[in-house]
C-alpha atoms as a PDB file:
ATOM      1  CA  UNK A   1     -43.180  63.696 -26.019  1.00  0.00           C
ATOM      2  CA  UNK A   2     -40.421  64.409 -28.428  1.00  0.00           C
ATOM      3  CA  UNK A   3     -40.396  68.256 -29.322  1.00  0.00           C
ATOM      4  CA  UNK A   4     -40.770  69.088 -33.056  1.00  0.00           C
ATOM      5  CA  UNK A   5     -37.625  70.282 -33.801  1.00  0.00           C
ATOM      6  CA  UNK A   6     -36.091  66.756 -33.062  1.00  0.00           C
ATOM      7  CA  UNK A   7     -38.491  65.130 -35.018  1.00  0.00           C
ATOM      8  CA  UNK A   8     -37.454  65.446 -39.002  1.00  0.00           C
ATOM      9  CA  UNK A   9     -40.363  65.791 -41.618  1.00  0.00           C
ATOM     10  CA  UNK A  10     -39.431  64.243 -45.115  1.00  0.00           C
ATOM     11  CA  UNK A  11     -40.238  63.050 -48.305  1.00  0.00           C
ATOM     12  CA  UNK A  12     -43.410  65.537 -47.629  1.00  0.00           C
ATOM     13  CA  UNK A  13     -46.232  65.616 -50.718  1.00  0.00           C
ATOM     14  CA  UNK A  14     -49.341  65.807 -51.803  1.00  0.00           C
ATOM     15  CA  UNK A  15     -51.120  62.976 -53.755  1.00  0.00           C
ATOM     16  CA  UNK A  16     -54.291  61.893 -55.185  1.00  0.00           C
ATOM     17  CA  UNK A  17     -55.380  58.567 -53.615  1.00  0.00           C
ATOM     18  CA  UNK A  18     -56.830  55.701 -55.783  1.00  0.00           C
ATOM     19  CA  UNK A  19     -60.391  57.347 -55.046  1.00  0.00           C
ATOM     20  CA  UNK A  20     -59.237  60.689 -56.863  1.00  0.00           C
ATOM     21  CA  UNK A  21     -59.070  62.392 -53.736  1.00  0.00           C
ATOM     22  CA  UNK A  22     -55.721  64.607 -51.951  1.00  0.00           C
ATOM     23  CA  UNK A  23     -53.737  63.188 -49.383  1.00  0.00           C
ATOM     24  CA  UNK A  24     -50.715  64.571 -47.594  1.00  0.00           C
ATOM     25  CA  UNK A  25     -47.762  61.615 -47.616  1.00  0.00           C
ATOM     26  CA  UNK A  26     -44.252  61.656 -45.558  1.00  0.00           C
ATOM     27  CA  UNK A  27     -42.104  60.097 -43.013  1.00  0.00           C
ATOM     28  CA  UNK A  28     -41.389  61.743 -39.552  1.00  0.00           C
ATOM     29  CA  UNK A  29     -37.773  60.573 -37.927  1.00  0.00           C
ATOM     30  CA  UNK A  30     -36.859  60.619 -34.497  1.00  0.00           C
ATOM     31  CA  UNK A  31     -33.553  62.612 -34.307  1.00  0.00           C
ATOM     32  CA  UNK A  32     -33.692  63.050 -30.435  1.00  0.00           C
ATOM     33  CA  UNK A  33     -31.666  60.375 -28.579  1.00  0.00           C
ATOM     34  CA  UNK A  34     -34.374  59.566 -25.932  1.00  0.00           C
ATOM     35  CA  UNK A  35     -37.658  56.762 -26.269  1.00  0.00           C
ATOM     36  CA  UNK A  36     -40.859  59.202 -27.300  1.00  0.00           C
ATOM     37  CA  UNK A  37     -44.364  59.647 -28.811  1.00  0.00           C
ATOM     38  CA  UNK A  38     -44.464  61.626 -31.580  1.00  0.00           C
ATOM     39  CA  UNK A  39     -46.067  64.903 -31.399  1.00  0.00           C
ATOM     40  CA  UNK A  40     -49.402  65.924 -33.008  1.00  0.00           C
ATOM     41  CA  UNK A  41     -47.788  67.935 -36.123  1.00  0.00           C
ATOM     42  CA  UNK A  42     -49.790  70.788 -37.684  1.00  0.00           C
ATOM     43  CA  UNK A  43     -49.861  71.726 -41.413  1.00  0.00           C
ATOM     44  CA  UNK A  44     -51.440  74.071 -44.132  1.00  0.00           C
ATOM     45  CA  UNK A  45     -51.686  73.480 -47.362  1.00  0.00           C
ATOM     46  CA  UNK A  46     -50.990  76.527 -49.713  1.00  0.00           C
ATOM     47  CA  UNK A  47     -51.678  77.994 -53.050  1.00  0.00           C
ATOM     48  CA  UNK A  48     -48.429  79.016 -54.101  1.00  0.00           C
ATOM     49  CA  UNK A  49     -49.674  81.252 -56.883  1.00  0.00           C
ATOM     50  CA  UNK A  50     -50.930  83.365 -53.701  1.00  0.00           C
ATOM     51  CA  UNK A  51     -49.947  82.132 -50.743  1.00  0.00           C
ATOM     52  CA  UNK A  52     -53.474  81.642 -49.713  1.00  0.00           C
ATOM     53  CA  UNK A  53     -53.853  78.801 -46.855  1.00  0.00           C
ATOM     54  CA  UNK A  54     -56.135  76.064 -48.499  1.00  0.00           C
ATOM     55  CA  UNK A  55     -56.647  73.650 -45.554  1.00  0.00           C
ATOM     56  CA  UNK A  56     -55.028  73.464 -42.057  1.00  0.00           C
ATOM     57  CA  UNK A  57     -54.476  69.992 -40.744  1.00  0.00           C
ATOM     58  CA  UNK A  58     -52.846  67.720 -38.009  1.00  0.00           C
ATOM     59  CA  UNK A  59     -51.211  63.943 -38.310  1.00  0.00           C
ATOM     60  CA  UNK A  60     -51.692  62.296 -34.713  1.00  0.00           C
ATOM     61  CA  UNK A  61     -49.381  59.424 -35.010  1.00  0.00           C
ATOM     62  CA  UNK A  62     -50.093  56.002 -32.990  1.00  0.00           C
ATOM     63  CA  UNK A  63     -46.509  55.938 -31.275  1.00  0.00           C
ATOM     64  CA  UNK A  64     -48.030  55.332 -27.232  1.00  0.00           C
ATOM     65  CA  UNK A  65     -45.349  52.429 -27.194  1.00  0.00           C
ATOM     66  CA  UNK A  66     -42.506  55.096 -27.923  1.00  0.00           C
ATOM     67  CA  UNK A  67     -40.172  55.861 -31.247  1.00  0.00           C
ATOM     68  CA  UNK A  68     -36.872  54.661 -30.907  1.00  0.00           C
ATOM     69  CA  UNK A  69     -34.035  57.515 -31.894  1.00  0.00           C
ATOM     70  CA  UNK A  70     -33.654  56.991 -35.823  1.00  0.00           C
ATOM     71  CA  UNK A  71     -36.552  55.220 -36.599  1.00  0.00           C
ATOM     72  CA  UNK A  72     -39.338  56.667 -38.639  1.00  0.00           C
ATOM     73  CA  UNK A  73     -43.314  56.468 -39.605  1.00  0.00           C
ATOM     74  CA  UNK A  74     -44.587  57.213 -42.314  1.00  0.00           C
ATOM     75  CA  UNK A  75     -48.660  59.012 -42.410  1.00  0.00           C
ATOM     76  CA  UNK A  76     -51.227  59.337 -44.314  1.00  0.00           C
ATOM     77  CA  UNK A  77     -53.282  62.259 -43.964  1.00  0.00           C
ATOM     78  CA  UNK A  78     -56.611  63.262 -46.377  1.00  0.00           C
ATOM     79  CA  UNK A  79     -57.527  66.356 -46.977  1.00  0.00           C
ATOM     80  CA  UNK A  80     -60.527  68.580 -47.627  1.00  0.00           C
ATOM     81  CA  UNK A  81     -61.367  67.752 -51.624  1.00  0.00           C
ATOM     82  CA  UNK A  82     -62.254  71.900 -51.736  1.00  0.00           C
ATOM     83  CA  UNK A  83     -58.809  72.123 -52.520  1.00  0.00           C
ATOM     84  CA  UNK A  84     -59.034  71.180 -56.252  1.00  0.00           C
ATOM     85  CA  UNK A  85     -61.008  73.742 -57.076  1.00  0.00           C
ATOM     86  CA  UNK A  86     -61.239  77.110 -58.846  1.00  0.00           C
ATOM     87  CA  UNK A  87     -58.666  75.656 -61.305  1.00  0.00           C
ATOM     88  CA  UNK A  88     -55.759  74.622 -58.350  1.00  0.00           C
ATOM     89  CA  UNK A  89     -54.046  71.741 -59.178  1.00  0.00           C
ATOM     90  CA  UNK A  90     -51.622  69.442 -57.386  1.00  0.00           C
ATOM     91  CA  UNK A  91     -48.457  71.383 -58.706  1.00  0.00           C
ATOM     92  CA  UNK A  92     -49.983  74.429 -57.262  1.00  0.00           C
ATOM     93  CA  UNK A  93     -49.736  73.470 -53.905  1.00  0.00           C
ATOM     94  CA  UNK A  94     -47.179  73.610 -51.025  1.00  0.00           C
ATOM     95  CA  UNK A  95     -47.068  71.837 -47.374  1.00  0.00           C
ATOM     96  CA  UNK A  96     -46.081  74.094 -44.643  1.00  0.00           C
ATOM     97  CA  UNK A  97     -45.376  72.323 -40.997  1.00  0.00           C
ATOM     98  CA  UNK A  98     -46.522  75.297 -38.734  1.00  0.00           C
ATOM     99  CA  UNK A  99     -46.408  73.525 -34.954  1.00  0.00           C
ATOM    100  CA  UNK A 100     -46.684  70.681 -32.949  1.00  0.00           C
ATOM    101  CA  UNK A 101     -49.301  70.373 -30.242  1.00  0.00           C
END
């Protein structure tokens, strides 16, 4: 298992998918120099007009066959459409990596 501070999260957003509903998009990058799976990476989503956790989340990764140093994967992650409401939009929100398991 590759520990999370040698794996680099990027290009990390939040989207609406083709149905209308919020996804969480990005690329993780191997920056260890060993063969590894990728971890299980945690994340909230918060309200930045409070700081208020929205959702809590985790991207499990298929990588059983190892990520080479350097190379990257891109996710896909939905999230809980409960988000959206009380007048938060997608501008209000923030992704926040908080652990790997």
């Amino acid at each position: 298992m590759i520990p999370l501070n040698n794996v680099r999260v990027s290009d990390l957003r939040i989207e609406l998918a083709e149905n209308g509903l919020p996804e969480v998009k990005g690329t993780l990058t191997n920056e260890s120099n060993q063969l590894g799976e990728v971890p299980i990476i945690q994340f909230n989503v918060i309200d930045q007009r409070n700081n208020r956790i929205l959702a809590s989340e985790a991207i499990a990764l298929d990588s059983s066959n190892g990520i080479a140093p350097g190379e990257q994967m891109s996710f896909i992650k939905a999230i809980n459409t409960n988000i959206l409401s009380s007048g938060v939009t997608l501008s209000d929100l923030h992704v926040e990596i908080v652990n790997s398991i």
